[in-house]
C-alpha atoms as a PDB file:
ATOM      1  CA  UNK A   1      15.165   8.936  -2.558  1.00  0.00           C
ATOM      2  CA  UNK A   2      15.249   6.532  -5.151  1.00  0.00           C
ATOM      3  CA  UNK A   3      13.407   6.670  -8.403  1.00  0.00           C
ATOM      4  CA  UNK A   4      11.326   3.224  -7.094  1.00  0.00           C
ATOM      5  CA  UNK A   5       9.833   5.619  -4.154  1.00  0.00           C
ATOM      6  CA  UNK A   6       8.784   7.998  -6.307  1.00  0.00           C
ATOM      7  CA  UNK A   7       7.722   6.324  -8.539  1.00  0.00           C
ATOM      8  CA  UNK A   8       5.162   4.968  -6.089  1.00  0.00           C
ATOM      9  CA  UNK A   9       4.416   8.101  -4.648  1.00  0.00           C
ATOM     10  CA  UNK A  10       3.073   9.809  -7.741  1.00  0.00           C
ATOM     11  CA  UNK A  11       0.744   6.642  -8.420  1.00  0.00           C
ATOM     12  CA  UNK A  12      -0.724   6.595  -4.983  1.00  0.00           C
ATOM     13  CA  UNK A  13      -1.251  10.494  -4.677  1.00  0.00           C
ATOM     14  CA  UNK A  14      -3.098  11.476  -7.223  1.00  0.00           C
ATOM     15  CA  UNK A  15      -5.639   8.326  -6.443  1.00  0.00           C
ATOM     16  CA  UNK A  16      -5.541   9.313  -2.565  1.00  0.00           C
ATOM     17  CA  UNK A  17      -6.595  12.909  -3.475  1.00  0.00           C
ATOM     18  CA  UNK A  18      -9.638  12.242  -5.830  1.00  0.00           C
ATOM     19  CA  UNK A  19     -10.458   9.899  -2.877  1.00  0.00           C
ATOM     20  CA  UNK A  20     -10.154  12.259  -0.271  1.00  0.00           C
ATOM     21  CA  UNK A  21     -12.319  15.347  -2.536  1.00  0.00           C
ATOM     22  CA  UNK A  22     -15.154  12.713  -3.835  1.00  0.00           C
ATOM     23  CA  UNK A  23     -15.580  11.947  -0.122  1.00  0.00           C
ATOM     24  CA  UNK A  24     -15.520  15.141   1.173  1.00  0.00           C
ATOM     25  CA  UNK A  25     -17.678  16.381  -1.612  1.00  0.00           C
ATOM     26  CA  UNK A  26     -20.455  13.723  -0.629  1.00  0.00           C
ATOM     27  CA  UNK A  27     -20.274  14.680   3.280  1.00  0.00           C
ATOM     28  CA  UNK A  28     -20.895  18.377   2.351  1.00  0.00           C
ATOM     29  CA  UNK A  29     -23.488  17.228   0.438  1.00  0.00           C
ATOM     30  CA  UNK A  30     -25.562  15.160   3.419  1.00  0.00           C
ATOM     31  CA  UNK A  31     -24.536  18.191   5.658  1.00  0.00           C
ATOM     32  CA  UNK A  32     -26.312  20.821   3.164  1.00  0.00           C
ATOM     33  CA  UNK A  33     -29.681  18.311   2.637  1.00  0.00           C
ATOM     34  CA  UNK A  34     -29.855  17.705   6.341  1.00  0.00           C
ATOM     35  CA  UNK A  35     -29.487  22.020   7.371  1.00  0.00           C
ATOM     36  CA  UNK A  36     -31.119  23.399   3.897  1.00  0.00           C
ATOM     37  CA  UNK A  37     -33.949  24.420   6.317  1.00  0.00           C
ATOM     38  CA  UNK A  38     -31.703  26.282   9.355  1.00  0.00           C
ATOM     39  CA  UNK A  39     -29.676  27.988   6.041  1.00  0.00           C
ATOM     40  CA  UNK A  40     -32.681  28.832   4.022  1.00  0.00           C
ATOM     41  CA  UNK A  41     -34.908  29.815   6.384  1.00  0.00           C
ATOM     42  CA  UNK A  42     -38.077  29.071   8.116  1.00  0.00           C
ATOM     43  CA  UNK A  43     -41.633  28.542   6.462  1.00  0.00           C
ATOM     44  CA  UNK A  44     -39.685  27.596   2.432  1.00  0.00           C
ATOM     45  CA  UNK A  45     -40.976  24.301   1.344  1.00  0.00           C
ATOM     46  CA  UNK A  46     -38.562  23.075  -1.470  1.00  0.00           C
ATOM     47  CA  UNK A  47     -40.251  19.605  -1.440  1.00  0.00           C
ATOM     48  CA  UNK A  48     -43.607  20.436  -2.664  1.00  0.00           C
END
């Protein structure tokens, strides 16, 4: 390859990765506050 190429593949992958984990990161996120009941348990109120 030449040096232009990689030179533009190390400045896009490092941005496309923190992307990619910040945005995973916030879907696990609305996937744990929308099933904390079903993986807590029944009858635990953490909102009072």
């Amino acid at each position: 390859m030449k040096k232009i190429h990689l030179l533009l593949i190390k400045a896009f992958i490092r941005p496309f990765f923190v992307t990619f984990f910040i945005v995973m990161f916030i879907l696990l996120m609305f996937f744990l506050f929308k099933y904390i009941d079903d993986l807590i348990g029944k009858g635990f109120e953490w909102y009072t």
